[in-house]
Structures are given as C-alpha cells and as structure tokens.
PDB file of N, CA and C in Angstrom:
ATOM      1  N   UNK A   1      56.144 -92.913 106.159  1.00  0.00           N
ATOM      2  CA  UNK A   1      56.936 -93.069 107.361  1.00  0.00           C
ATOM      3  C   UNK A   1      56.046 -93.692 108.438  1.00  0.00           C
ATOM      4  N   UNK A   2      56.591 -94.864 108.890  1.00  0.00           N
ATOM      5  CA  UNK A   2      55.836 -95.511 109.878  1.00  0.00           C
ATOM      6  C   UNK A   2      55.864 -94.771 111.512  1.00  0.00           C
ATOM      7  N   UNK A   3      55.126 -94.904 112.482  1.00  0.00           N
ATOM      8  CA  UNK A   3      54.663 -94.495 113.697  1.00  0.00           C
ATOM      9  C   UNK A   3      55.017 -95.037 114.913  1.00  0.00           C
ATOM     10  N   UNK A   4      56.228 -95.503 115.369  1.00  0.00           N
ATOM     11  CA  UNK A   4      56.647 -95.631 116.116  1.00  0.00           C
ATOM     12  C   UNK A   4      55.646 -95.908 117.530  1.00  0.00           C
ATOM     13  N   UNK A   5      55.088 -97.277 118.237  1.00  0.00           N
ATOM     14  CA  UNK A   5      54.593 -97.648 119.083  1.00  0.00           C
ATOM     15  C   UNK A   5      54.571 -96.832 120.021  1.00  0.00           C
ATOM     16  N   UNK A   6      53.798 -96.155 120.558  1.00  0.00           N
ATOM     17  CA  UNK A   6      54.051 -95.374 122.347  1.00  0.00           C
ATOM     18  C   UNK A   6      54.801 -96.725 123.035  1.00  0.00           C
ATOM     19  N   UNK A   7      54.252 -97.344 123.471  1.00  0.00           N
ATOM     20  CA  UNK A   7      54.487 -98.765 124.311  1.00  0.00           C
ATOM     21  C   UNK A   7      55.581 -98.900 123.877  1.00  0.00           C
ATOM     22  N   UNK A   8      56.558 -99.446 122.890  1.00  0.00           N
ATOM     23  CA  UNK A   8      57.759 -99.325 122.442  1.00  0.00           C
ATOM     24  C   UNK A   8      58.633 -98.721 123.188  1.00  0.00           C
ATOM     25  N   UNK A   9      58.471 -97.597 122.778  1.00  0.00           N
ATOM     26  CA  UNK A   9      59.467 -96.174 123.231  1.00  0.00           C
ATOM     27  C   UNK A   9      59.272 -96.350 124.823  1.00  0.00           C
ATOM     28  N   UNK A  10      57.931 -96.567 125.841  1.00  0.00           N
ATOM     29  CA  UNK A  10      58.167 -96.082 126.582  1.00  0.00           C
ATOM     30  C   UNK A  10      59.208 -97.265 127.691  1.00  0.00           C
ATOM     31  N   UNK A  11      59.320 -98.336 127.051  1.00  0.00           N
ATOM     32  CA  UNK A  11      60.531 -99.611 127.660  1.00  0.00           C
ATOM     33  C   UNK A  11      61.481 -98.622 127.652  1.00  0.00           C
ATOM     34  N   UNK A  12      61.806 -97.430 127.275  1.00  0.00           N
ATOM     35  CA  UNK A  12      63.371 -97.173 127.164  1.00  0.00           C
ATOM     36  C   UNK A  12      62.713 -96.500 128.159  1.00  0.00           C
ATOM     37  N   UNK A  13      62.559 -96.095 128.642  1.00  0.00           N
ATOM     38  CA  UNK A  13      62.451 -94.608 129.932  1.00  0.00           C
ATOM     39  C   UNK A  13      62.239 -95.094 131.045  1.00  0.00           C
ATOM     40  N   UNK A  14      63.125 -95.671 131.421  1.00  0.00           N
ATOM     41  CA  UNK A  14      63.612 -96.145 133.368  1.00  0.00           C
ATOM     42  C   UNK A  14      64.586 -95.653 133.352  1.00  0.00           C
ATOM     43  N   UNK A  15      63.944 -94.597 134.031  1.00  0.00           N
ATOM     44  CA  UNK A  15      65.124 -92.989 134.528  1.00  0.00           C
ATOM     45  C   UNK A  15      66.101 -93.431 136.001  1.00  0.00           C
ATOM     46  N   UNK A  16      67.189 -93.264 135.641  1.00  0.00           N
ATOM     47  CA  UNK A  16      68.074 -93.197 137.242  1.00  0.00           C
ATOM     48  C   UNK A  16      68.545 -91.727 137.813  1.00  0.00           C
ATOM     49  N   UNK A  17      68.688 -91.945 139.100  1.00  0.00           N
ATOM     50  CA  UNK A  17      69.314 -90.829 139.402  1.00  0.00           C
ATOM     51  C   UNK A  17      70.562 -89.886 139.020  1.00  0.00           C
ATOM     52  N   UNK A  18      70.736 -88.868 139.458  1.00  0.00           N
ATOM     53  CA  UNK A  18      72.315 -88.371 139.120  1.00  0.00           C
ATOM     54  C   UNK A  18      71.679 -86.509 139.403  1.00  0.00           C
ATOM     55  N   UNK A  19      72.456 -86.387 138.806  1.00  0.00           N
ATOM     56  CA  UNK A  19      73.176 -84.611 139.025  1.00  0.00           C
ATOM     57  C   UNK A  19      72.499 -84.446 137.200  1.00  0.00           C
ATOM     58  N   UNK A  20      72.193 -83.176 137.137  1.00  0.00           N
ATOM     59  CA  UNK A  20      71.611 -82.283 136.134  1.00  0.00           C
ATOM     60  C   UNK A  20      72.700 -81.128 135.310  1.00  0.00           C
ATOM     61  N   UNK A  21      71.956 -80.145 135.384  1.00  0.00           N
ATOM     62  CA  UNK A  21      72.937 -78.830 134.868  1.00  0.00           C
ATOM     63  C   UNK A  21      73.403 -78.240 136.224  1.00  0.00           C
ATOM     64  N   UNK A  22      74.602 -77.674 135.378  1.00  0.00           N
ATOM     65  CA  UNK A  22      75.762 -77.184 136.973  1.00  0.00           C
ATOM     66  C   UNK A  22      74.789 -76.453 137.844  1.00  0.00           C
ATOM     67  N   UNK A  23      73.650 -75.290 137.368  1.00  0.00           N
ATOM     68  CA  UNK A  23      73.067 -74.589 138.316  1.00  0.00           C
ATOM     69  C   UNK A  23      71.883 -75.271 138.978  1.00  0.00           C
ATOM     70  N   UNK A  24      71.443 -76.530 138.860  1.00  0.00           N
ATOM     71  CA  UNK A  24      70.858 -77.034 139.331  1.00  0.00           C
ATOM     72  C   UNK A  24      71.051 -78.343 140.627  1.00  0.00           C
ATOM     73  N   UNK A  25      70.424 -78.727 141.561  1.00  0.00           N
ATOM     74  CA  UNK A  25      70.801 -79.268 142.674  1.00  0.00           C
ATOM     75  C   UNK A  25      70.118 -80.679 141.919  1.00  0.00           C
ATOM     76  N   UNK A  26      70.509 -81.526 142.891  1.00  0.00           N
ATOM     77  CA  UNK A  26      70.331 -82.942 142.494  1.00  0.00           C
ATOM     78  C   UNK A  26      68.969 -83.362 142.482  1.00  0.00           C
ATOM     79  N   UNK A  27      68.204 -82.671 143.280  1.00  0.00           N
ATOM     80  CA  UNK A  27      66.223 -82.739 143.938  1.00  0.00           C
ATOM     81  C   UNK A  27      65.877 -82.247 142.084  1.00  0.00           C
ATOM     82  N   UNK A  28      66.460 -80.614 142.193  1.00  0.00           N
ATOM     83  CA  UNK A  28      65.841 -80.549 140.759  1.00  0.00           C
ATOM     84  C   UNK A  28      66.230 -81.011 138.939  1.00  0.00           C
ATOM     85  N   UNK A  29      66.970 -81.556 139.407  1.00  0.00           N
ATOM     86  CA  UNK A  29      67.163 -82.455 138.563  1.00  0.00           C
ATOM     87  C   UNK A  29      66.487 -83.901 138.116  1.00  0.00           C
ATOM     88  N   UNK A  30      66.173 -84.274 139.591  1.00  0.00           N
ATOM     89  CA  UNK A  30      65.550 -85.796 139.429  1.00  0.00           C
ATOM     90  C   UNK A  30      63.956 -85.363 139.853  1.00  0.00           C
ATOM     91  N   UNK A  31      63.577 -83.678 139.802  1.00  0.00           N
ATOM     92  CA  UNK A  31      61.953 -83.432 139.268  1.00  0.00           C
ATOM     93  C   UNK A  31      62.118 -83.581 137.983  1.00  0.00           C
ATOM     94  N   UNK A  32      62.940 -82.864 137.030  1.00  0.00           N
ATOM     95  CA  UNK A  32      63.033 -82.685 135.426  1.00  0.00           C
ATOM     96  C   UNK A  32      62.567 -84.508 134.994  1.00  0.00           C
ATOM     97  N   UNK A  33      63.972 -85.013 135.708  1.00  0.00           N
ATOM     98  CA  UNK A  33      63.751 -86.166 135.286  1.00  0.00           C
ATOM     99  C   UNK A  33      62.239 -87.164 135.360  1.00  0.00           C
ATOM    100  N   UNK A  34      61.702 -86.826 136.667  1.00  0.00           N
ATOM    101  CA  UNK A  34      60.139 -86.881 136.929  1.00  0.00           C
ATOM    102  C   UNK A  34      59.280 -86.404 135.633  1.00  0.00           C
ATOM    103  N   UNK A  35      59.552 -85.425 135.852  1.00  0.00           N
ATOM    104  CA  UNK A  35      58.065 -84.398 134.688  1.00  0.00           C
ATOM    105  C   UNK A  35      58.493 -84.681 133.412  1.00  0.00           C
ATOM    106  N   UNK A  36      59.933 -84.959 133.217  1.00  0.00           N
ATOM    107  CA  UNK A  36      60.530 -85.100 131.619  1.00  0.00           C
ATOM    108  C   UNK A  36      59.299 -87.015 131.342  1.00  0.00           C
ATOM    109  N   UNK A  37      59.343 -87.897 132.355  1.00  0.00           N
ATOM    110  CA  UNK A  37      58.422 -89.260 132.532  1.00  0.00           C
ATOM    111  C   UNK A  37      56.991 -89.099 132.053  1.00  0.00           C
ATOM    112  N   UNK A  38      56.727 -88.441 133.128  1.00  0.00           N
ATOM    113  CA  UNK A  38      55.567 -88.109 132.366  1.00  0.00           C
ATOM    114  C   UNK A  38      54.724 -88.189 131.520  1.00  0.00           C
ATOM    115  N   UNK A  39      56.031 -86.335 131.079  1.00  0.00           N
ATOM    116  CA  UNK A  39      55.493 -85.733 130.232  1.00  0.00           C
ATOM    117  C   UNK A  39      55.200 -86.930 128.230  1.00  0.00           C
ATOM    118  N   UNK A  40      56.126 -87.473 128.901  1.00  0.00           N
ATOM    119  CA  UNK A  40      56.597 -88.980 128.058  1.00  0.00           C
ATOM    120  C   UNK A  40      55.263 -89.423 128.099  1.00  0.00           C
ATOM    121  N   UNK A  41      55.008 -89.697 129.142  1.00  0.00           N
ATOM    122  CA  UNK A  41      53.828 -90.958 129.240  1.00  0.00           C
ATOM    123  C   UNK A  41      52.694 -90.391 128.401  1.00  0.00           C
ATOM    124  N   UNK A  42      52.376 -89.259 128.526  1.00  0.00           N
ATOM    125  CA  UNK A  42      51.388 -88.555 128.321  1.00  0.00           C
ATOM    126  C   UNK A  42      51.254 -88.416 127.001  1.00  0.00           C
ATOM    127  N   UNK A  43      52.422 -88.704 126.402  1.00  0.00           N
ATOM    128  CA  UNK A  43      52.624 -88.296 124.781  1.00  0.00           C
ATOM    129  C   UNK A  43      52.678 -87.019 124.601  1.00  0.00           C
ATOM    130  N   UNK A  44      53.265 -86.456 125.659  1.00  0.00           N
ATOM    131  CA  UNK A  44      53.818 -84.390 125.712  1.00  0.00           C
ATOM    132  C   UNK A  44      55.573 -84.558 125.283  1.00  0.00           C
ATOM    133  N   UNK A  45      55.614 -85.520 123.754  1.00  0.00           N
ATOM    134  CA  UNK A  45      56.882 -85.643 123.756  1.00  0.00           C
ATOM    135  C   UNK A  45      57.708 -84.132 123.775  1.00  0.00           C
ATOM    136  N   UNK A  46      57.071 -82.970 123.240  1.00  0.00           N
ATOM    137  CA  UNK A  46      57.911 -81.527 123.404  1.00  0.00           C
ATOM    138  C   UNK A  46      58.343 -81.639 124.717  1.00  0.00           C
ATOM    139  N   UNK A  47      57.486 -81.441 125.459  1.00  0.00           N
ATOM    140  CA  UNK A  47      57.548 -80.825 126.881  1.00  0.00           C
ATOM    141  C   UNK A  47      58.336 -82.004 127.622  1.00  0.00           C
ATOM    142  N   UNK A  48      58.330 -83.327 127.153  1.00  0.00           N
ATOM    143  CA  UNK A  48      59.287 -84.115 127.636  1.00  0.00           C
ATOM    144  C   UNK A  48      60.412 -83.836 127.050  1.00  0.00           C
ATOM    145  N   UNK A  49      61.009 -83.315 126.038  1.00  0.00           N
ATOM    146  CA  UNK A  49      62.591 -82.756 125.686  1.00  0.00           C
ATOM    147  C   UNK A  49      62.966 -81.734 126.184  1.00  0.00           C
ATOM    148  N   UNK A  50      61.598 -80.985 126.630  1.00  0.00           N
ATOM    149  CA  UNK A  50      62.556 -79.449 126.997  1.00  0.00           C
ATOM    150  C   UNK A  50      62.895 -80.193 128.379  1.00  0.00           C
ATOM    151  N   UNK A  51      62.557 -80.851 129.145  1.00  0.00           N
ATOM    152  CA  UNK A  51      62.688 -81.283 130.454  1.00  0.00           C
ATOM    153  C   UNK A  51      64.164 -82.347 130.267  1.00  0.00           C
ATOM    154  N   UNK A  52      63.973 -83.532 129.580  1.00  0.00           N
ATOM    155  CA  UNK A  52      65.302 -83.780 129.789  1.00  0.00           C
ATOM    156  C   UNK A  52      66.140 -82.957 128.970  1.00  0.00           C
ATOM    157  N   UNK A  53      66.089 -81.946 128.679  1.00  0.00           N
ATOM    158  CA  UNK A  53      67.278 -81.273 127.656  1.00  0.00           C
ATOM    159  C   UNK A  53      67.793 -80.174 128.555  1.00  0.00           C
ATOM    160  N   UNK A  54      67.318 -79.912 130.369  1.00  0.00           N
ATOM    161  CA  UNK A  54      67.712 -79.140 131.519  1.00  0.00           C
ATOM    162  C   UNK A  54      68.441 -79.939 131.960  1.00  0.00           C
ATOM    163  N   UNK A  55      67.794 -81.655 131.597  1.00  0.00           N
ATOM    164  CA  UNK A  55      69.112 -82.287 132.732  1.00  0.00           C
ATOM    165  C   UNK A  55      70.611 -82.963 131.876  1.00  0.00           C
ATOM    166  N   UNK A  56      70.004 -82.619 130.561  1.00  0.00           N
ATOM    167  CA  UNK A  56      71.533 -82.672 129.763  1.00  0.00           C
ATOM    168  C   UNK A  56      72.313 -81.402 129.686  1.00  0.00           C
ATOM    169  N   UNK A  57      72.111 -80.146 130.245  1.00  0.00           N
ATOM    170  CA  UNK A  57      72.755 -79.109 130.413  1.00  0.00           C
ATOM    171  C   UNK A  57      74.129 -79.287 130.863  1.00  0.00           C
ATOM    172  N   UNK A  58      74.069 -80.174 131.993  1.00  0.00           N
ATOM    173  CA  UNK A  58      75.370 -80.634 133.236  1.00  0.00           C
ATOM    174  C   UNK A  58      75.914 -81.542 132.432  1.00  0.00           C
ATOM    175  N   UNK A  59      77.586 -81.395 133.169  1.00  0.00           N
ATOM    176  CA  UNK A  59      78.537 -82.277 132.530  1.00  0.00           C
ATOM    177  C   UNK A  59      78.282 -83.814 132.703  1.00  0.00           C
ATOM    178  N   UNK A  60      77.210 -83.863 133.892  1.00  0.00           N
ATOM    179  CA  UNK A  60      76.731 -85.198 134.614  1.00  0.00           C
ATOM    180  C   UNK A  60      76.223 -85.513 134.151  1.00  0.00           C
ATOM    181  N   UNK A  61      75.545 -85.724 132.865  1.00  0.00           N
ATOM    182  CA  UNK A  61      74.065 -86.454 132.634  1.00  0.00           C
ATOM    183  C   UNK A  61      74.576 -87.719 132.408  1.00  0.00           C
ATOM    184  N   UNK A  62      73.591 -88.498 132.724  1.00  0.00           N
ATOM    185  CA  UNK A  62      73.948 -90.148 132.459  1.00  0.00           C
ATOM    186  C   UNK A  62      73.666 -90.325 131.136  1.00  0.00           C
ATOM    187  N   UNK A  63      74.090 -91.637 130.718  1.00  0.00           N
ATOM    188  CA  UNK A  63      73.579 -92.388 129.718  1.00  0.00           C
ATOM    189  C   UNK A  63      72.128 -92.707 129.368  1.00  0.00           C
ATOM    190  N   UNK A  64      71.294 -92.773 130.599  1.00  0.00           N
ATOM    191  CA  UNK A  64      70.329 -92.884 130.627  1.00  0.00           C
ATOM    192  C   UNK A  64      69.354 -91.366 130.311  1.00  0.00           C
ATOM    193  N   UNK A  65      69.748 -90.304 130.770  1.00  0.00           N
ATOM    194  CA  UNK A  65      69.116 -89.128 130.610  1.00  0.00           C
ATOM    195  C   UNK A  65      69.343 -89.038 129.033  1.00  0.00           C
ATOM    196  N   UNK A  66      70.854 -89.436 128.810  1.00  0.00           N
ATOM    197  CA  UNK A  66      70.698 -89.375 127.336  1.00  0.00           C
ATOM    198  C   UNK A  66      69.470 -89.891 125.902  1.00  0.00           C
ATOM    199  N   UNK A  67      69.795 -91.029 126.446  1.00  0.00           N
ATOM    200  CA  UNK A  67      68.487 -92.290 125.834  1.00  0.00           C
ATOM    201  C   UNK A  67      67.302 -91.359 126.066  1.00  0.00           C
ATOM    202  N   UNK A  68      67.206 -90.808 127.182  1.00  0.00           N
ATOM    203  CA  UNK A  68      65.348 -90.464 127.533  1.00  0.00           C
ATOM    204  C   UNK A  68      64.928 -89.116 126.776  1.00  0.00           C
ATOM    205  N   UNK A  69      66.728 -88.559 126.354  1.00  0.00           N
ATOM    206  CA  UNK A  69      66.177 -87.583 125.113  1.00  0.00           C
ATOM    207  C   UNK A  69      66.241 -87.705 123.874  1.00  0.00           C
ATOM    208  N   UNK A  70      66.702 -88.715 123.519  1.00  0.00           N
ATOM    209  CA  UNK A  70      66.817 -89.029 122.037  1.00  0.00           C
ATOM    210  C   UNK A  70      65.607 -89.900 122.192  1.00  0.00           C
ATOM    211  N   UNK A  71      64.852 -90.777 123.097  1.00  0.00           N
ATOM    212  CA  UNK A  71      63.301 -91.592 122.969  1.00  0.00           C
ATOM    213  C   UNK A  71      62.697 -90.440 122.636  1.00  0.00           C
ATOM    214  N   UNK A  72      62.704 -88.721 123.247  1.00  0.00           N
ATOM    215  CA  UNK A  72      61.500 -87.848 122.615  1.00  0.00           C
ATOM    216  C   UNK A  72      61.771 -87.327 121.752  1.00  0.00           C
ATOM    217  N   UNK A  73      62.964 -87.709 120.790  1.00  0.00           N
ATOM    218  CA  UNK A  73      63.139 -87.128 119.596  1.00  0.00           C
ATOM    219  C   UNK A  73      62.793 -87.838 118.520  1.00  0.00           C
ATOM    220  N   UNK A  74      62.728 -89.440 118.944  1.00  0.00           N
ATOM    221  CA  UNK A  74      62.240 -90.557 118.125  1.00  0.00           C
ATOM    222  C   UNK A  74      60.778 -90.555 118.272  1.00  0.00           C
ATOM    223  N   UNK A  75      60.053 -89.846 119.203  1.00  0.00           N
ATOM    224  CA  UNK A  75      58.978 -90.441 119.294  1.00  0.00           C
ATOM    225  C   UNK A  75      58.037 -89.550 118.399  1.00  0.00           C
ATOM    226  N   UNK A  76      58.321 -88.138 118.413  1.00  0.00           N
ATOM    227  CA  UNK A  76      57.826 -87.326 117.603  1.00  0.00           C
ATOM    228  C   UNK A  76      57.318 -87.385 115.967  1.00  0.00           C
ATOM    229  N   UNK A  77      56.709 -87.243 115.702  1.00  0.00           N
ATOM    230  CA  UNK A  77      56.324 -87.289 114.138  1.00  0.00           C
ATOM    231  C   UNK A  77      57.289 -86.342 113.403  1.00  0.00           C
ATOM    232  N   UNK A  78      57.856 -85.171 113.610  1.00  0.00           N
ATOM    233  CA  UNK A  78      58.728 -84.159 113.013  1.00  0.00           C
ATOM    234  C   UNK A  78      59.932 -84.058 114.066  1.00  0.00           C
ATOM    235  N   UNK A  79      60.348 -85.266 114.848  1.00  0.00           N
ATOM    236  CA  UNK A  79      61.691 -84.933 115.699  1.00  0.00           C
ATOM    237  C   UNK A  79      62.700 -85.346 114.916  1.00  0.00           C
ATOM    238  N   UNK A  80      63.746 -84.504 115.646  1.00  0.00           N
ATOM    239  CA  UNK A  80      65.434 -84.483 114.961  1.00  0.00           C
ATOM    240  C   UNK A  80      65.552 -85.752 115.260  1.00  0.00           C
ATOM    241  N   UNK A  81      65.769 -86.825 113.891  1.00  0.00           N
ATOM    242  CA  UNK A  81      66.444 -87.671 114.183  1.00  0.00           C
ATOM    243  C   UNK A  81      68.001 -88.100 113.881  1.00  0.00           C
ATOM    244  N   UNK A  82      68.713 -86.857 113.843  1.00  0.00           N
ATOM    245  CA  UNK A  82      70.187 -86.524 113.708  1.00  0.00           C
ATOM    246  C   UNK A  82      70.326 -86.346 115.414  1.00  0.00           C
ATOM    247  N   UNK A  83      69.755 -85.268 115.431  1.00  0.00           N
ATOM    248  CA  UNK A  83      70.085 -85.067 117.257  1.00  0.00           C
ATOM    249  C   UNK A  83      69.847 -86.367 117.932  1.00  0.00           C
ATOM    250  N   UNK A  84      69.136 -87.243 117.602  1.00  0.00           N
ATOM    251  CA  UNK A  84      68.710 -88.640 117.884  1.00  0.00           C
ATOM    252  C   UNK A  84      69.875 -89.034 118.096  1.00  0.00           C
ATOM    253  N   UNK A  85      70.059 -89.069 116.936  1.00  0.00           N
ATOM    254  CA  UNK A  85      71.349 -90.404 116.448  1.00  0.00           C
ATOM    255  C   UNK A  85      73.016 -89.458 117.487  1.00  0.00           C
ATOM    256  N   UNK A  86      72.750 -88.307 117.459  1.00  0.00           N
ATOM    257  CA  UNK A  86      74.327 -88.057 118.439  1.00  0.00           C
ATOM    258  C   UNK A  86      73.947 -88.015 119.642  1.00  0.00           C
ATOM    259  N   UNK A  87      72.338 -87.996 120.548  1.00  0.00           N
ATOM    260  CA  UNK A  87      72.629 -88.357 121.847  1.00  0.00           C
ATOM    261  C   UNK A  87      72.779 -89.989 122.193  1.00  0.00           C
ATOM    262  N   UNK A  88      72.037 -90.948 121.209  1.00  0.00           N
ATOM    263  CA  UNK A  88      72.723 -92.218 121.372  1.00  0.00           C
ATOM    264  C   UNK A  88      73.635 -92.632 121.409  1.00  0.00           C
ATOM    265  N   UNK A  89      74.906 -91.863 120.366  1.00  0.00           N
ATOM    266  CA  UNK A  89      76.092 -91.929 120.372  1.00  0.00           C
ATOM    267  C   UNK A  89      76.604 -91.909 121.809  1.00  0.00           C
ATOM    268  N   UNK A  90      76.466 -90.649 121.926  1.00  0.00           N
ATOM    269  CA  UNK A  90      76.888 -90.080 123.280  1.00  0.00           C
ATOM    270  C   UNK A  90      76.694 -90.954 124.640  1.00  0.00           C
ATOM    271  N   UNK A  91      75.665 -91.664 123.973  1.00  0.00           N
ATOM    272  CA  UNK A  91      75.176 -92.683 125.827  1.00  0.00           C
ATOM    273  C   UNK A  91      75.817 -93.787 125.329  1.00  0.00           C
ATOM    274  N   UNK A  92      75.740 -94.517 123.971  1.00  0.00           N
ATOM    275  CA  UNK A  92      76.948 -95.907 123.976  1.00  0.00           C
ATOM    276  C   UNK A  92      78.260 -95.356 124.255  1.00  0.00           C
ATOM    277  N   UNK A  93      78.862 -94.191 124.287  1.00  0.00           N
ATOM    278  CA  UNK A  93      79.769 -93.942 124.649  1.00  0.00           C
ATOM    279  C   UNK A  93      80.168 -93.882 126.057  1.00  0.00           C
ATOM    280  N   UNK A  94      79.320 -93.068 126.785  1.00  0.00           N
ATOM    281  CA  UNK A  94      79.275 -93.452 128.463  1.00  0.00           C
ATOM    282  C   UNK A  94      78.731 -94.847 129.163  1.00  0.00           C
ATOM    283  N   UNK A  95      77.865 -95.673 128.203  1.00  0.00           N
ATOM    284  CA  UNK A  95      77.652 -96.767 128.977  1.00  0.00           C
ATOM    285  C   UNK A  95      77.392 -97.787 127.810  1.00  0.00           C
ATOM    286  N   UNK A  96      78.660 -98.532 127.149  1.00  0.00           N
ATOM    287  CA  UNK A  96      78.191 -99.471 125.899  1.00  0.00           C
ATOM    288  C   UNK A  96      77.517-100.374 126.346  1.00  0.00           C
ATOM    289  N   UNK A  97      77.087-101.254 127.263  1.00  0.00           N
ATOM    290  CA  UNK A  97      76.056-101.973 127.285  1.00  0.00           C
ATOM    291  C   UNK A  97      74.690-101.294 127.291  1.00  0.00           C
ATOM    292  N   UNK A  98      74.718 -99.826 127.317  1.00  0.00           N
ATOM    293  CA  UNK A  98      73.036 -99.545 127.125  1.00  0.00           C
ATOM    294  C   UNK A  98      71.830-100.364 126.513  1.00  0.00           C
ATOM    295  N   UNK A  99      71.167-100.951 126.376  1.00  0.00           N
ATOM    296  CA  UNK A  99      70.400-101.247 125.657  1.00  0.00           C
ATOM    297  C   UNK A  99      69.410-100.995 125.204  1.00  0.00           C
ATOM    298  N   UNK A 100      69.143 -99.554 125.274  1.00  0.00           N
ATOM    299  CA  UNK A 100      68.422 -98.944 124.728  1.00  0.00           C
ATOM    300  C   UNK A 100      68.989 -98.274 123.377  1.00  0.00           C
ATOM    301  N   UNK A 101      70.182 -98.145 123.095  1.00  0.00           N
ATOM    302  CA  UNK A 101      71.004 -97.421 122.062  1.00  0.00           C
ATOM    303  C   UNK A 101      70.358 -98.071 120.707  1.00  0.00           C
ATOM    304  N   UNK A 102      71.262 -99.631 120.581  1.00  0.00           N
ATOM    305  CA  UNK A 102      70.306-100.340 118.875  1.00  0.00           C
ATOM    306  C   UNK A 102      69.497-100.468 118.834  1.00  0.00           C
ATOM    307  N   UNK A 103      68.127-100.483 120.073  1.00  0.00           N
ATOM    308  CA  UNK A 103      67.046-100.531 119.746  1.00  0.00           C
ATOM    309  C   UNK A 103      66.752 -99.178 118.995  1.00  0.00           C
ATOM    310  N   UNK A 104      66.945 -97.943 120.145  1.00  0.00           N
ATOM    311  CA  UNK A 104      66.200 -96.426 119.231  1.00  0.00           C
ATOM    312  C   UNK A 104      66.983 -96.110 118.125  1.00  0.00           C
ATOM    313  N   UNK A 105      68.199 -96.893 117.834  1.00  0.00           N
ATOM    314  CA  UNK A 105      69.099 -96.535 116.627  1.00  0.00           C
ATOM    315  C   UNK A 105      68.337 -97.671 115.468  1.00  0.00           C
ATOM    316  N   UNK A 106      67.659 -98.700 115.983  1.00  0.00           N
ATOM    317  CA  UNK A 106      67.197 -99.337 114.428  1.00  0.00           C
ATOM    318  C   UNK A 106      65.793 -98.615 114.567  1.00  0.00           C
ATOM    319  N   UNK A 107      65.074 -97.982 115.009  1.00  0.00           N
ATOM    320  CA  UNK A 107      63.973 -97.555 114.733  1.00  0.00           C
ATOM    321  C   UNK A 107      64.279 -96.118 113.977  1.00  0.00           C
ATOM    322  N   UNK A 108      65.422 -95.607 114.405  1.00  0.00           N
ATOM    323  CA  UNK A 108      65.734 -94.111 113.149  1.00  0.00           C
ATOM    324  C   UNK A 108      65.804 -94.872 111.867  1.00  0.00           C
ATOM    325  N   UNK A 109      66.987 -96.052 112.402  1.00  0.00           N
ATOM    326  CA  UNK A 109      67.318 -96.598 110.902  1.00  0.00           C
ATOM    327  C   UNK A 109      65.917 -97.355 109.705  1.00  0.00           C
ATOM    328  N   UNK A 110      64.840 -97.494 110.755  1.00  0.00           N
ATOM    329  CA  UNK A 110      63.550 -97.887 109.808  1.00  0.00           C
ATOM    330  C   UNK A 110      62.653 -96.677 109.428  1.00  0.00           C
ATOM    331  N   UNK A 111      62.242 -95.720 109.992  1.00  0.00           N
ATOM    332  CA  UNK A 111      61.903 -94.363 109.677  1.00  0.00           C
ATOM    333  C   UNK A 111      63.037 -93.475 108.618  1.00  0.00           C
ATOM    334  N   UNK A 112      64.003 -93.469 108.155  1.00  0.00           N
ATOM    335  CA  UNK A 112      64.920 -93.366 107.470  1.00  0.00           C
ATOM    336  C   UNK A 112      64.786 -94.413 106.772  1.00  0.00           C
ATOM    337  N   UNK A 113      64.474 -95.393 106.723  1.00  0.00           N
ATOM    338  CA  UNK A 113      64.659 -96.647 105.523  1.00  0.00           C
ATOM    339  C   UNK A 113      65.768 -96.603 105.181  1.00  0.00           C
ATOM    340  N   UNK A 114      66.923 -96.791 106.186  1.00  0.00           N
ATOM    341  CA  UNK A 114      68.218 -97.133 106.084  1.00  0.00           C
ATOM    342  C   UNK A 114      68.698 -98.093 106.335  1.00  0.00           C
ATOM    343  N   UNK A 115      68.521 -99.201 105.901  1.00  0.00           N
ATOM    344  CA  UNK A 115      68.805-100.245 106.676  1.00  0.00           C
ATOM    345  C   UNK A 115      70.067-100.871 106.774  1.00  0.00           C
ATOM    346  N   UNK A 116      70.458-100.627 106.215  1.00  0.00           N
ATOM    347  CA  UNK A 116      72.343-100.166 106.299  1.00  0.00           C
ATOM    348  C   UNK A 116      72.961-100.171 108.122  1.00  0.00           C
ATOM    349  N   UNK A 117      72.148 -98.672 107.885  1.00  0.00           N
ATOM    350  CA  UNK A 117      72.558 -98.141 109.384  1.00  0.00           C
ATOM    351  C   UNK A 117      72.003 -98.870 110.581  1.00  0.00           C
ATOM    352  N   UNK A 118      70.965 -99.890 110.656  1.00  0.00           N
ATOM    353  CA  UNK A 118      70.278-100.353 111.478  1.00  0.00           C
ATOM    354  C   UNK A 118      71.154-101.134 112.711  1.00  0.00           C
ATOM    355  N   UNK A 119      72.546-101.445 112.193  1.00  0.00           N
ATOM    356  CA  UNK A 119      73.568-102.017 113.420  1.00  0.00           C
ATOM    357  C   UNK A 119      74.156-101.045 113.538  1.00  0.00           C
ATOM    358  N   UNK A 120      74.977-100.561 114.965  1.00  0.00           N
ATOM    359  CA  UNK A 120      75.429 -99.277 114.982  1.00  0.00           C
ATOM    360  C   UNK A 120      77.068 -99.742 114.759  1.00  0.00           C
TER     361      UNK A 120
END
C-alpha cells in the first residue's frame, strides 16, 4: 500500500468558516477548525479527526469541514477509508463542485487498488 504525499493531502485543507456542533458557538468551532489545521500540518492526523469530528457534530458542517475529515482519514496509514468514502459523499452532496472530493476519492481508489472506483 502506497503513502499518500503529506503535501498532497495538505492542498485539500483550506478551511472556511461556519457553525460547528449545536452546543458549540461559532469562535469554538472555527478554533476546532484551527487546531483540527494544524494538527494536520503537523502530521497529528488523530488529533486532527478528533477536532474536525467536534465540528461535524452540528447539522452545519460544511462541505469543506467534511473534506478536512475524510483528508485525516486518508492520510493515516490504518484510517477508515469507508468513513472516507461517506464523508466525501456527504460533501459532493452539499457542494458538487468540491474539488477536493475525486481527488481524495481516487487516492482511496489507489490505496484500495480499485480502479474501477477511481471516478465517483
């Protein structure tokens, strides 16, 4: 199984604003989204999912929060790349021009050696 570029992955993570989980205010939401960056950059891909996976709690999460948790599920050596593949879903669904979606969807589909699946 091939290793997925840091540099790669980290083109997908230009975080926007928005609203988080219901019990959270909009400030702490767009820290998560902060420290979830990071924690990215740093290659703390865990600690970057538990962070955006507070701001996918809320009915609000963007498309983009989506992408920035399925990038730390792709980026991982042992991450879900099922959970991958349904938060991408989930963000071409709220925003089909994403363009981050076929990119992190052909990189499951090459770590899977599916190449089938590589167009969504």
């Amino acid at each position: 199984m091939s290793h997925v570029p840091l540099q790669f992955l980290a083109t997908v993570f230009i975080l926007v604003a928005g609203c988080g989980r219901r019990e959270e205010t909009a400030a702490e939401a767009s820290l998560q989204r902060e420290l979830g960056k990071a924690y990215f950059e740093e290659g703390r891909f865990q600690s970057a999912a538990r962070a955006f996976q507070s701001v996918l709690v809320g009915s609000k999460a963007t498309a983009q929060d989506l992408v920035n948790a399925a990038a730390c599920e792709v980026a991982q050596a042992d991450g879900d790349l099922d959970r991958a593949k349904e938060l991408l879903h989930r963000a071409a669904t709220l925003d089909p021009g994403q363009p981050a979606v076929p990119y992190l969807s052909g990189i499951i589909a090459q770590r899977r050696e599916a190449w089938s699946d590589a167009l969504l």
